[in-house]
Protein backbone atom coordinates (compact mmCIF):
# COMPACT_ATOMS: atom_id res chain seq x y z
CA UNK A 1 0.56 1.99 -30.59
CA UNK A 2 0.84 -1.77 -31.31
CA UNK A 3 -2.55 -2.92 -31.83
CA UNK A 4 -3.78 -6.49 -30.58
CA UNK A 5 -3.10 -7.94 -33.68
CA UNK A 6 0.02 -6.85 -34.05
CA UNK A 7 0.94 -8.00 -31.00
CA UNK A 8 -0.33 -11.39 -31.54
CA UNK A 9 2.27 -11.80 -34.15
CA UNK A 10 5.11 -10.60 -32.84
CA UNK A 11 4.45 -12.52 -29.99
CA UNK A 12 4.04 -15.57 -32.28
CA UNK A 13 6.34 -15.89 -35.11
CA UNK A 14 7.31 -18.76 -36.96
CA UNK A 15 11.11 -20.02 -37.30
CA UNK A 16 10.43 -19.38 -40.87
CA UNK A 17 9.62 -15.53 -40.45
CA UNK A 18 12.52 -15.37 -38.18
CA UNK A 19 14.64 -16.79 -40.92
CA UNK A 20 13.58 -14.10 -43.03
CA UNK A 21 14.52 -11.46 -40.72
CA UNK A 22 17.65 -12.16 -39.45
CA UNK A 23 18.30 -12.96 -43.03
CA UNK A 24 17.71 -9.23 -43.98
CA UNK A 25 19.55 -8.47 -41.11
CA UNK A 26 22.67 -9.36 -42.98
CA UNK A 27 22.72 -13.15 -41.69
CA UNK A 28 22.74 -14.69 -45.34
CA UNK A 29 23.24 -18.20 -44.40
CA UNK A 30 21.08 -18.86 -41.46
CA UNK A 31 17.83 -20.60 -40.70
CA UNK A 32 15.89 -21.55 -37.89
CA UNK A 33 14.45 -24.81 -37.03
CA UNK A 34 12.49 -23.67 -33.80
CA UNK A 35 11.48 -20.68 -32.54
CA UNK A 36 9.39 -19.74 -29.11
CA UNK A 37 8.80 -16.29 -27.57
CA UNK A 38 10.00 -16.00 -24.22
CA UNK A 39 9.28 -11.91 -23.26
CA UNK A 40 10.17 -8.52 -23.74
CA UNK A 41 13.21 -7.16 -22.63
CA UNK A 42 13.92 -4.09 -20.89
CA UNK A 43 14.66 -1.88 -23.69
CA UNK A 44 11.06 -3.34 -25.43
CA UNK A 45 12.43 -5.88 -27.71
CA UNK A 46 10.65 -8.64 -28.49
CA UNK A 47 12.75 -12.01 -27.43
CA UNK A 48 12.38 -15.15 -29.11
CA UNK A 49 14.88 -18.94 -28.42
CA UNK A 50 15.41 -20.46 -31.39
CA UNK A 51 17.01 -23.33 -32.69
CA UNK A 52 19.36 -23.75 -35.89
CA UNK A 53 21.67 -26.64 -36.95
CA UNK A 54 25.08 -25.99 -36.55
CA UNK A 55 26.80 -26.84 -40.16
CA UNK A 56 30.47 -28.45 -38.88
CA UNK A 57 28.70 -31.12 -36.68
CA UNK A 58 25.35 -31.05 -36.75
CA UNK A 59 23.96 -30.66 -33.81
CA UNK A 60 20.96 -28.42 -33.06
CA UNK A 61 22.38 -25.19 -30.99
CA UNK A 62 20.15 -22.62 -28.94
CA UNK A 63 20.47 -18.65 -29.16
CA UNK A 64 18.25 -15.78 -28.11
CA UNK A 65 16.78 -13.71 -31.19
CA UNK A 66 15.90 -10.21 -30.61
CA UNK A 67 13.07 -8.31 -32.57
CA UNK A 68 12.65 -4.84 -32.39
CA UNK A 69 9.60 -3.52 -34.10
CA UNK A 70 9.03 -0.17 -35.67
CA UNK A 71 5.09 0.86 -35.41
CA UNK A 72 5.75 4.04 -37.77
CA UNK A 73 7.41 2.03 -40.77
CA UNK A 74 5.41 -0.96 -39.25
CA UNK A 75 8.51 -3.26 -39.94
CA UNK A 76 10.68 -5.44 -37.84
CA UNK A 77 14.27 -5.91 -37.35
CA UNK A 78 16.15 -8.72 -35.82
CA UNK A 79 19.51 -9.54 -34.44
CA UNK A 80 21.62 -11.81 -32.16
């Protein structure tokens, strides 16, 4: 079971705590700017759009983060 907590911040995680996880993920070098929740997906995954600058020109570039969260370990992974 998730509890209502728990939900509250999964549904609400900072770019900086998305950072961190895609980070552990094996994604050394990146970091978020932005980060909103935009749903679940099909298969239960939590979906966030975040924002990161791109290092060759700079510009700010959009991509879909996916969090899948397990409630026996009570930990989270993340990928593209």
């Amino acid at each position: 079971m998730i509890t209502a907590d728990k939900l509250a911040l999964l549904t609400n995680m900072p770019a900086v705590m998305l950072t961190t996880a895609i980070q552990q993920a094996g994604y050394k070098k990146d970091k978020f700017k932005t980060a909103k929740f935009v749903g679940l997906t099909n298969r239960g995954q939590f979906c966030y759009n975040c924002t990161f600058r791109d290092e060759f020109d700079g510009n700010d570039v959009a991509c879909h983060v996916f969090l899948d969260y397990n409630h026996t370990t009570d930990s989270v992974t993340a990928d593209y």
